[in-house]
N, C-alpha and C. Protein backbone atom coordinates (compact mmCIF):
# COMPACT_ATOMS: atom_id res chain seq x y z
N UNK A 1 -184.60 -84.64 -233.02
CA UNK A 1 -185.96 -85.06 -233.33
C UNK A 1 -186.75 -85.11 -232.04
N UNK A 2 -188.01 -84.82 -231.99
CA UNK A 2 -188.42 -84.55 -230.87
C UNK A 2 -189.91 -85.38 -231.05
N UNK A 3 -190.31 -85.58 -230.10
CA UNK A 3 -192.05 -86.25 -230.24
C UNK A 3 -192.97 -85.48 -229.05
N UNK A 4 -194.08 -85.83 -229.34
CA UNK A 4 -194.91 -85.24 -228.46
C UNK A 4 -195.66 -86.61 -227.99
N UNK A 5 -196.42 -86.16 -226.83
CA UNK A 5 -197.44 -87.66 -226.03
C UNK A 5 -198.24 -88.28 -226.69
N UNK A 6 -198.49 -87.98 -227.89
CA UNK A 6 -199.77 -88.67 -229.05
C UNK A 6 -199.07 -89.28 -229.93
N UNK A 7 -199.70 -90.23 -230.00
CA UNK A 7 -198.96 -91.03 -231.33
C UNK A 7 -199.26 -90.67 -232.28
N UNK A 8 -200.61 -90.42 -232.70
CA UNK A 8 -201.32 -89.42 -233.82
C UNK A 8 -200.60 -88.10 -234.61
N UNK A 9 -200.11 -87.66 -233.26
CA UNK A 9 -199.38 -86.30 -233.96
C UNK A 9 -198.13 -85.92 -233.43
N UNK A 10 -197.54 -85.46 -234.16
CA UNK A 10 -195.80 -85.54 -233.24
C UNK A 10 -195.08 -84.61 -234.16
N UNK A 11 -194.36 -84.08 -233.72
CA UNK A 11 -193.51 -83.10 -234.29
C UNK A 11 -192.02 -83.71 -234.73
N UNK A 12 -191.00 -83.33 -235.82
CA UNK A 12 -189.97 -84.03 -236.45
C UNK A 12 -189.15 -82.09 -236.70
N UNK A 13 -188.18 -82.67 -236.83
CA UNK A 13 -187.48 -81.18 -237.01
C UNK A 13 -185.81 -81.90 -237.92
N UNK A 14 -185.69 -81.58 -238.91
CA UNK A 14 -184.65 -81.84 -239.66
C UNK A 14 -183.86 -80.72 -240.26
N UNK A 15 -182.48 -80.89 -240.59
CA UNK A 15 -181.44 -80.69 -241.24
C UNK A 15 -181.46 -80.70 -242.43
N UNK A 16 -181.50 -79.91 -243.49
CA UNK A 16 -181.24 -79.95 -245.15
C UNK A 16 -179.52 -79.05 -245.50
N UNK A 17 -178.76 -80.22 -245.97
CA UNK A 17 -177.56 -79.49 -246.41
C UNK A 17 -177.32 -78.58 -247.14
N UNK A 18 -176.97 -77.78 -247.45
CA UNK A 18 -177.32 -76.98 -249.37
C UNK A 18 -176.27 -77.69 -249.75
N UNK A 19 -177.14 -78.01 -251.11
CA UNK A 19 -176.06 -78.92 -252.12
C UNK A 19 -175.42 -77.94 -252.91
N UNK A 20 -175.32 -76.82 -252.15
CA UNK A 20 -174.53 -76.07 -253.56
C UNK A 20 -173.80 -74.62 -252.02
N UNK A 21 -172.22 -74.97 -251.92
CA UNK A 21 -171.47 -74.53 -250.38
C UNK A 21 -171.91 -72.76 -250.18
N UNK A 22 -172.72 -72.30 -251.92
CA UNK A 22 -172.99 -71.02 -251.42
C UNK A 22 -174.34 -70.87 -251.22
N UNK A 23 -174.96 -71.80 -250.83
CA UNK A 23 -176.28 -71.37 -250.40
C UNK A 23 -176.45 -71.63 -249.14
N UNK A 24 -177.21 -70.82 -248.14
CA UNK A 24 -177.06 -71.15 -246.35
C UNK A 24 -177.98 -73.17 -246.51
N UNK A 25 -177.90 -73.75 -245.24
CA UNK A 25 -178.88 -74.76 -244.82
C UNK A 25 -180.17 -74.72 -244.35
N UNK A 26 -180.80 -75.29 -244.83
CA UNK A 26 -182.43 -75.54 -244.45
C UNK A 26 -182.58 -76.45 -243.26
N UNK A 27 -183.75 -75.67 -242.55
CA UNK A 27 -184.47 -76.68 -241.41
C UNK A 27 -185.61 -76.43 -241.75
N UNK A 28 -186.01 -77.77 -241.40
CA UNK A 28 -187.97 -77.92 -241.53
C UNK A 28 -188.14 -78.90 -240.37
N UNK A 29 -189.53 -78.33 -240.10
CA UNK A 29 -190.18 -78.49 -238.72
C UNK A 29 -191.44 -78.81 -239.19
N UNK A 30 -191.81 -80.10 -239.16
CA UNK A 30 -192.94 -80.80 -239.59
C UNK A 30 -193.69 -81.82 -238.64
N UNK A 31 -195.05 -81.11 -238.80
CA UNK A 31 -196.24 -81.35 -237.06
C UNK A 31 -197.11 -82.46 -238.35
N UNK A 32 -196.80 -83.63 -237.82
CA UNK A 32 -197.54 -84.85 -238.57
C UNK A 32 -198.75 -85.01 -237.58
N UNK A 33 -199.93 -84.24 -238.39
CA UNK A 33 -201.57 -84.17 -237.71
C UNK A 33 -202.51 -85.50 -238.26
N UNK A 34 -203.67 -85.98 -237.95
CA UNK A 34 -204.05 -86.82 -238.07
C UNK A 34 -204.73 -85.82 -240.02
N UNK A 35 -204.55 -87.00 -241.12
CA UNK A 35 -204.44 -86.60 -241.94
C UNK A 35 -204.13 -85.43 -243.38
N UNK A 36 -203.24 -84.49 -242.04
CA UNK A 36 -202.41 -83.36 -242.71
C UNK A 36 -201.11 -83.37 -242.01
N UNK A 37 -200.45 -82.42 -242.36
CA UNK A 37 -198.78 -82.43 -242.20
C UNK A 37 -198.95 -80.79 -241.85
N UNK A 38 -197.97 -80.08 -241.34
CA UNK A 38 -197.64 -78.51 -241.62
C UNK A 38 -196.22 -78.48 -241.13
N UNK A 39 -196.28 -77.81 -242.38
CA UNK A 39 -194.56 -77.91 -242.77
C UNK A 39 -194.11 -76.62 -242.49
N UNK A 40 -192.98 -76.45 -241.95
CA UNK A 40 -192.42 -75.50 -241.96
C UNK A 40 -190.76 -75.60 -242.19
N UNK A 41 -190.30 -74.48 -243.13
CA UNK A 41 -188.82 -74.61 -243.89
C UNK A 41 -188.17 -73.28 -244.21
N UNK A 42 -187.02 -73.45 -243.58
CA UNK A 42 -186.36 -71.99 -243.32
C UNK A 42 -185.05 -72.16 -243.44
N UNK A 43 -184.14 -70.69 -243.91
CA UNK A 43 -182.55 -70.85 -243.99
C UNK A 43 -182.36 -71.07 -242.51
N UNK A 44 -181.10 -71.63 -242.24
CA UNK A 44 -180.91 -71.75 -240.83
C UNK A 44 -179.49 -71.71 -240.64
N UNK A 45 -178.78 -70.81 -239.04
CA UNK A 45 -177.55 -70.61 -238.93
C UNK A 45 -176.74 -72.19 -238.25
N UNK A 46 -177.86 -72.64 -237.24
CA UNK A 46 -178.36 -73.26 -236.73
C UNK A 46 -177.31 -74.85 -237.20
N UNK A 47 -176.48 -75.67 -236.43
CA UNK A 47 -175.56 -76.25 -236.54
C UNK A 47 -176.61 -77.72 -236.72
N UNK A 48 -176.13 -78.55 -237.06
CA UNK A 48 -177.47 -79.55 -237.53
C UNK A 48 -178.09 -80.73 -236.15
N UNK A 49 -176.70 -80.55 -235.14
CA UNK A 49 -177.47 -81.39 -233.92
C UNK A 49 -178.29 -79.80 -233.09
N UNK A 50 -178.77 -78.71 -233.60
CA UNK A 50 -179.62 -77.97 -232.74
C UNK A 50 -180.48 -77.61 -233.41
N UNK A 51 -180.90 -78.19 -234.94
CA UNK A 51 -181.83 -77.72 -235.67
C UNK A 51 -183.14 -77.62 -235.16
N UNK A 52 -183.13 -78.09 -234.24
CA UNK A 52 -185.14 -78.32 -233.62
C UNK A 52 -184.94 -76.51 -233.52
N UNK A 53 -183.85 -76.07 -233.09
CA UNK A 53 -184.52 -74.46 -232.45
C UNK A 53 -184.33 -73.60 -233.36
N UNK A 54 -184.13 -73.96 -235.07
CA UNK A 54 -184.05 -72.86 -236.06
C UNK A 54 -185.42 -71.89 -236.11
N UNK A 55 -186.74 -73.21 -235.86
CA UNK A 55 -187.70 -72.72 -236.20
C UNK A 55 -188.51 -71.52 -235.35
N UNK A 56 -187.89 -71.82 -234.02
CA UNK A 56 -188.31 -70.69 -232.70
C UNK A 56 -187.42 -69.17 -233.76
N UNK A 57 -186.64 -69.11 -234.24
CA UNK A 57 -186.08 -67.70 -234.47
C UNK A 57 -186.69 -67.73 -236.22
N UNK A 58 -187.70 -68.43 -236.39
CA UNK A 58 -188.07 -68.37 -238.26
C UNK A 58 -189.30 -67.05 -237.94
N UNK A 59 -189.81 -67.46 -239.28
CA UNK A 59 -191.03 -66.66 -239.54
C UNK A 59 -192.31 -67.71 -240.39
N UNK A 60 -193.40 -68.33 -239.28
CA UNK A 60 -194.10 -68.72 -239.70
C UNK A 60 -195.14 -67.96 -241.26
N UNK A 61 -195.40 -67.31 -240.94
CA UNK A 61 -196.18 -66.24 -241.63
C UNK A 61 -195.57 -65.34 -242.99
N UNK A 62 -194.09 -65.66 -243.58
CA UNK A 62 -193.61 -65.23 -244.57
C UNK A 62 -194.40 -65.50 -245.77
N UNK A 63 -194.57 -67.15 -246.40
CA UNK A 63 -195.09 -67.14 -247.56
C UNK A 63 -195.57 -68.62 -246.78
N UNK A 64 -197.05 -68.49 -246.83
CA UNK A 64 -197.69 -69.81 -245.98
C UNK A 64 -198.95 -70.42 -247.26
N UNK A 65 -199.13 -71.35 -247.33
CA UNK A 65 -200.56 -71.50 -247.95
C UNK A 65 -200.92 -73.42 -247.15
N UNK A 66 -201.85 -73.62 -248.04
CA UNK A 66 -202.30 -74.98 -247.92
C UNK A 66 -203.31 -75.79 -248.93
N UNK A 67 -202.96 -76.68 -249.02
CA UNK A 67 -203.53 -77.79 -250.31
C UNK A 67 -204.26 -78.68 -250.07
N UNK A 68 -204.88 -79.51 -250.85
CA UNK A 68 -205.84 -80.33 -250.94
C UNK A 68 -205.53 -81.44 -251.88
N UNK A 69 -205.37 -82.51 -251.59
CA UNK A 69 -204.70 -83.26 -252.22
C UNK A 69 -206.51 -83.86 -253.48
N UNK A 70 -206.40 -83.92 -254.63
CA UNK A 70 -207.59 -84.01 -254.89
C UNK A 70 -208.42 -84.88 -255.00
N UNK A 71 -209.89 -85.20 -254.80
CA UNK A 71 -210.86 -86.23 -254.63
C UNK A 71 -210.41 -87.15 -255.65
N UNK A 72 -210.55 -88.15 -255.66
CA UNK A 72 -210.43 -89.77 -256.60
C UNK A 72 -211.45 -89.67 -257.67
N UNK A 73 -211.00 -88.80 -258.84
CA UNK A 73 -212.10 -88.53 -260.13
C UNK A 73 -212.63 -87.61 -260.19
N UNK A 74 -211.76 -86.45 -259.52
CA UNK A 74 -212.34 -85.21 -259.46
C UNK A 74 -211.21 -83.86 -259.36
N UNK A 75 -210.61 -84.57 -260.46
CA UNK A 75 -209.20 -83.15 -260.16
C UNK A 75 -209.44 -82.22 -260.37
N UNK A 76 -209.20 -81.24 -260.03
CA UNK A 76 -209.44 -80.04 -260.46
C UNK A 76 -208.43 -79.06 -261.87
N UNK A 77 -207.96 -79.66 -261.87
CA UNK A 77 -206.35 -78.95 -262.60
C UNK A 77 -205.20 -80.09 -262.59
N UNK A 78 -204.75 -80.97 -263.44
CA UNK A 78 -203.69 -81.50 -264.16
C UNK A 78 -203.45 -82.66 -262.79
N UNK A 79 -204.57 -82.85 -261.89
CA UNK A 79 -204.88 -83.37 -260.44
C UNK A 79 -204.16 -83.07 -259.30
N UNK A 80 -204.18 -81.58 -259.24
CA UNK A 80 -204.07 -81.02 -257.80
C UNK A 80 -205.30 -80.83 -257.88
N UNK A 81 -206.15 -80.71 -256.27
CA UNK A 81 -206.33 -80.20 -255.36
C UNK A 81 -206.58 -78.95 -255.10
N UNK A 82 -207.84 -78.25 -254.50
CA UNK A 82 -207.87 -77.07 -254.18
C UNK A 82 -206.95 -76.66 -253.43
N UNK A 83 -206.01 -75.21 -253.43
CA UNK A 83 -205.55 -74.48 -252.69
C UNK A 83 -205.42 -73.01 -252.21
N UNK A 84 -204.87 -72.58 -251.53
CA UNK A 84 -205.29 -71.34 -250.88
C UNK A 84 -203.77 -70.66 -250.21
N UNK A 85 -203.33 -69.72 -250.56
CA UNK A 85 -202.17 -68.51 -249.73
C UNK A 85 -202.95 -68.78 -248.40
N UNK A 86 -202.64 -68.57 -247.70
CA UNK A 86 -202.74 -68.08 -246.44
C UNK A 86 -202.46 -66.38 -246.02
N UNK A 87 -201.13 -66.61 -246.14
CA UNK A 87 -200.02 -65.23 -245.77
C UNK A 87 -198.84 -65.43 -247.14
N UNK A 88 -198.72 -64.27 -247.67
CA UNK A 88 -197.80 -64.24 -248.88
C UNK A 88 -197.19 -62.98 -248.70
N UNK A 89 -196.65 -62.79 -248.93
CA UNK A 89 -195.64 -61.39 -249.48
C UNK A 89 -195.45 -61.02 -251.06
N UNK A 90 -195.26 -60.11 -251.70
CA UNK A 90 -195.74 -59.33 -252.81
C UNK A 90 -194.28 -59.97 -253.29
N UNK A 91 -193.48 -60.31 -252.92
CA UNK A 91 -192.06 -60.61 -253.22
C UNK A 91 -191.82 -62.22 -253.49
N UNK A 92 -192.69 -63.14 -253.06
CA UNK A 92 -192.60 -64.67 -253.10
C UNK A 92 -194.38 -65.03 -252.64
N UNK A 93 -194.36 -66.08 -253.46
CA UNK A 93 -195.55 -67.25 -253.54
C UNK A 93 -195.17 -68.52 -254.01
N UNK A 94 -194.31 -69.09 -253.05
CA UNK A 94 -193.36 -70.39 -253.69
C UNK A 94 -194.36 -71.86 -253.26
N UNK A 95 -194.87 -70.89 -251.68
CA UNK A 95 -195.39 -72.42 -250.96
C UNK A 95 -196.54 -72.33 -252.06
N UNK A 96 -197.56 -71.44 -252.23
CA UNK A 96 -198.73 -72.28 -252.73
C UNK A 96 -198.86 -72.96 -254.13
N UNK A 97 -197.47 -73.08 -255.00
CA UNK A 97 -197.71 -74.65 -255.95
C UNK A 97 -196.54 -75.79 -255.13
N UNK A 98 -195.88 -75.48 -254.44
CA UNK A 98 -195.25 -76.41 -253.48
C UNK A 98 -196.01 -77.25 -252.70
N UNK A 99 -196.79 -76.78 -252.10
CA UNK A 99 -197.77 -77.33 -251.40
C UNK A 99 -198.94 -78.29 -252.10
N UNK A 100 -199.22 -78.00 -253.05
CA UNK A 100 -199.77 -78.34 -254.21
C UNK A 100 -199.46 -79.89 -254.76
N UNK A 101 -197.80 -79.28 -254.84
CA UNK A 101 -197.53 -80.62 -255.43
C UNK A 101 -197.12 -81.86 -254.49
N UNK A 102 -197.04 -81.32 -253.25
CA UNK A 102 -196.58 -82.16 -251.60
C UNK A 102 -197.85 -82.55 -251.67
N UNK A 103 -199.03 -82.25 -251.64
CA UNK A 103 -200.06 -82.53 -251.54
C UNK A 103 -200.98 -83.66 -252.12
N UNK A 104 -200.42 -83.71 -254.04
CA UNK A 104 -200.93 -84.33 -254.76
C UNK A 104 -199.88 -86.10 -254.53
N UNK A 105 -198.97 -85.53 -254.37
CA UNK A 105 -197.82 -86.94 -253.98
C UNK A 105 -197.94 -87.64 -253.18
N UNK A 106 -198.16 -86.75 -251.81
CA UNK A 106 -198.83 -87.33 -250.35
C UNK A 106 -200.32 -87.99 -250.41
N UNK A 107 -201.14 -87.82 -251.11
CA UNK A 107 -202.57 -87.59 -250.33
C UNK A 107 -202.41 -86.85 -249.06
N UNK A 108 -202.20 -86.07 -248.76
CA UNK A 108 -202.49 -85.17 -247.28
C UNK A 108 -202.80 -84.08 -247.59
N UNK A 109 -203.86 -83.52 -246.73
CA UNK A 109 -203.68 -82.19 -247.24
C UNK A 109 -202.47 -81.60 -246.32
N UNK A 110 -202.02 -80.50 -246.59
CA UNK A 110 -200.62 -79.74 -246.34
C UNK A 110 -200.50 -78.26 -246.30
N UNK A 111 -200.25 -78.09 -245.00
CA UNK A 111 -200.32 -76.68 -244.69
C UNK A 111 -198.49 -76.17 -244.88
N UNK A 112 -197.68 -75.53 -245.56
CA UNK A 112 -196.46 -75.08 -245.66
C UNK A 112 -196.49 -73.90 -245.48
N UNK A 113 -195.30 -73.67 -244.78
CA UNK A 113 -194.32 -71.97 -244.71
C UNK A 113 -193.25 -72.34 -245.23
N UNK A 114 -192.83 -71.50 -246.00
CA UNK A 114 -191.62 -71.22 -246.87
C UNK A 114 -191.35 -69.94 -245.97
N UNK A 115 -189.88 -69.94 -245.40
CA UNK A 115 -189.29 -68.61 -244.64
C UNK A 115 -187.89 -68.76 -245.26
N UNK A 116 -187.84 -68.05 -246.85
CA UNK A 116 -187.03 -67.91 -247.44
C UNK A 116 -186.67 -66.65 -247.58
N UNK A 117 -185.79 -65.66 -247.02
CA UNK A 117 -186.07 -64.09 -247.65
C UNK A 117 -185.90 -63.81 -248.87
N UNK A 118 -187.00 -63.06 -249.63
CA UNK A 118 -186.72 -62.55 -251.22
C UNK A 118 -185.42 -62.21 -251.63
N UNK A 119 -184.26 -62.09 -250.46
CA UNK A 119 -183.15 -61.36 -250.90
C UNK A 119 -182.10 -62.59 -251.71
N UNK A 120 -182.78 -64.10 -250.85
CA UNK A 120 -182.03 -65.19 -251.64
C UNK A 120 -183.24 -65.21 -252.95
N UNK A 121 -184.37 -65.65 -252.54
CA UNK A 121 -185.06 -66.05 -254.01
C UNK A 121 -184.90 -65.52 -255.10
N UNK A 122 -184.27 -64.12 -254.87
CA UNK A 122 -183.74 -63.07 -255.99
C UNK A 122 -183.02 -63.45 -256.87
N UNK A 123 -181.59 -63.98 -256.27
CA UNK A 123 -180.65 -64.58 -256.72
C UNK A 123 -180.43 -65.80 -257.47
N UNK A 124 -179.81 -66.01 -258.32
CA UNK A 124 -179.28 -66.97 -259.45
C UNK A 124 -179.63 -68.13 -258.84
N UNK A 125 -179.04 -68.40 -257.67
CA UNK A 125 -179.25 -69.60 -256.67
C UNK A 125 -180.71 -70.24 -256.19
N UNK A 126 -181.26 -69.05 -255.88
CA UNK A 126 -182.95 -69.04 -255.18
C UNK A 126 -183.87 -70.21 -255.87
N UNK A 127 -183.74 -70.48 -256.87
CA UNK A 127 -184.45 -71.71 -257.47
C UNK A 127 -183.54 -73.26 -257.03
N UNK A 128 -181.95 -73.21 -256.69
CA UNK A 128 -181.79 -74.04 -256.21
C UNK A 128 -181.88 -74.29 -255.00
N UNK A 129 -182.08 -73.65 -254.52
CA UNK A 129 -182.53 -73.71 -252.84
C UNK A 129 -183.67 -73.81 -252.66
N UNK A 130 -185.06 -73.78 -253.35
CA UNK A 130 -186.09 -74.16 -253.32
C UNK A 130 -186.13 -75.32 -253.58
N UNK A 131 -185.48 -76.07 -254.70
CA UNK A 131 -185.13 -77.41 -255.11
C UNK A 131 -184.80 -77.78 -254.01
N UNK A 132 -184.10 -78.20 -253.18
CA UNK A 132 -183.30 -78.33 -252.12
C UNK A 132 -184.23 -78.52 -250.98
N UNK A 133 -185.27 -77.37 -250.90
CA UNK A 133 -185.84 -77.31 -250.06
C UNK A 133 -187.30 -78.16 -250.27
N UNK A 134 -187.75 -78.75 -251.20
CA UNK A 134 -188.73 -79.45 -251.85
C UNK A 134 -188.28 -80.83 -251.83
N UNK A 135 -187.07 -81.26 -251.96
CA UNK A 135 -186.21 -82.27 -251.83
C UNK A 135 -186.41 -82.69 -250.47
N UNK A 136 -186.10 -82.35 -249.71
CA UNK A 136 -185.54 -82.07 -248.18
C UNK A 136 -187.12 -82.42 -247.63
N UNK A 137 -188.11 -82.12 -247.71
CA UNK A 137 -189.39 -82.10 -247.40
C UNK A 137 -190.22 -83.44 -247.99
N UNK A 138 -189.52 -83.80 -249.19
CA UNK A 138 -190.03 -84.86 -250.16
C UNK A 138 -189.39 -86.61 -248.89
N UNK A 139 -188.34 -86.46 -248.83
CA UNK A 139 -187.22 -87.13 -247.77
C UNK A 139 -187.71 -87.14 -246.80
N UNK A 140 -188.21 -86.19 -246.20
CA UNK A 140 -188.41 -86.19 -244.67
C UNK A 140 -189.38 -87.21 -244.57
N UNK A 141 -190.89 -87.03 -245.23
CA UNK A 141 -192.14 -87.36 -245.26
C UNK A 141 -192.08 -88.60 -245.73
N UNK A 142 -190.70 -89.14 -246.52
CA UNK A 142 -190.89 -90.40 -247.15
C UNK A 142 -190.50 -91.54 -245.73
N UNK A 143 -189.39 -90.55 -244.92
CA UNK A 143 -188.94 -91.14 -243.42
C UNK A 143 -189.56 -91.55 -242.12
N UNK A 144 -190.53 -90.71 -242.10
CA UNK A 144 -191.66 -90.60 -241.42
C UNK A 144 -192.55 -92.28 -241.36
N UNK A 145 -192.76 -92.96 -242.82
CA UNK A 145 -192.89 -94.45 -242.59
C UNK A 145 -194.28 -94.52 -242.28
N UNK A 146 -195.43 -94.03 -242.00
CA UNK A 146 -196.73 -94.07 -242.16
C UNK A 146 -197.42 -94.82 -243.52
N UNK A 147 -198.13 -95.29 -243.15
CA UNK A 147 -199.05 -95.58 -244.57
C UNK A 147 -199.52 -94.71 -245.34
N UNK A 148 -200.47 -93.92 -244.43
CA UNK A 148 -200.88 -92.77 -245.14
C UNK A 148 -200.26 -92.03 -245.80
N UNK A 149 -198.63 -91.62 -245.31
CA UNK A 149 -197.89 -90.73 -245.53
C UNK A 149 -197.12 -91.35 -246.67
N UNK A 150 -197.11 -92.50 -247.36
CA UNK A 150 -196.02 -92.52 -248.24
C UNK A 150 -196.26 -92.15 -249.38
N UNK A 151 -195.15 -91.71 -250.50
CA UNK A 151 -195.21 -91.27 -251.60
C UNK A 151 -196.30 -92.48 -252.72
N UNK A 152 -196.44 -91.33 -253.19
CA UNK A 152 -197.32 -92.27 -254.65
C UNK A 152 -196.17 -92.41 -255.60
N UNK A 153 -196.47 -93.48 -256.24
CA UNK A 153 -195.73 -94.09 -257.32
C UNK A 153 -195.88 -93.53 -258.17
């Protein structure tokens, strides 16, 4: 876990196990900004006391978007929040209702990368490793201990 000189904003870098021994492990690398988060979450070879450096060998830019957690009486849709792709690939668009729903839970808005390759999301598994990886992100943010940042009931 690592911090930066601001108390405001600081960087966290975690370990996600796969709960299931044939799917690889997740790291996410999450920059807690003064009322947003940007998340980043990737398979990783990466042993769990060196996870801070999965994210130097990821791919920010695979499947990225960001959310809007929505105004107080003004949902837009089932009460998410406006959102937006960023960077997607023709093969996966996982972050932008992920983000969506990190978003509507948090109040924050939430910038995510998903650096999953299509070659797992393909697979039988690929929905549990998104689980996993939504999990893992849900945990982190609940750890984190902010006001702002805690889950809604």
């Amino acid at each position: 876990m690592a911090a930066a000189n601001s108390s405001l904003i600081f960087v966290t870098s975690r370990y996600v196990a796969p709960s299931d021994p044939s799917l690889p492990a997740l790291a996410l690398q999450i920059t807690s900004l003064v009322g947003s988060y940007m998340i980043w979450v990737g398979v990783t070879n990466q042993p769990p006391e060196s996870v801070q450096n999965a994210a130097r060998s990821g791919v920010l830019c695979r499947d990225w978007a960001c959310a809007m957690p929505a105004s107080p009486g003004r949902a837009f849709w089932k009460g998410f929040g406006p959102a937006t792709s960023l960077f997607r690939s023709s093969s996966s668009d996982v972050s932008f209702s992920m983000a969506q729903r990190l978003a509507r839970r948090f109040h924050r808005q939430i910038f995510l990368s998903v650096d999953v390759p299509a070659t797992l999301l393909s697979t039988p598994r690929g929905s549990h490793l998104l689980f996993d990886a939504e999990k893992g992100i849900v945990a982190a943010l609940n750890s984190l201990g902010d006001e702002d940042g805690q889950e809604v009931s």
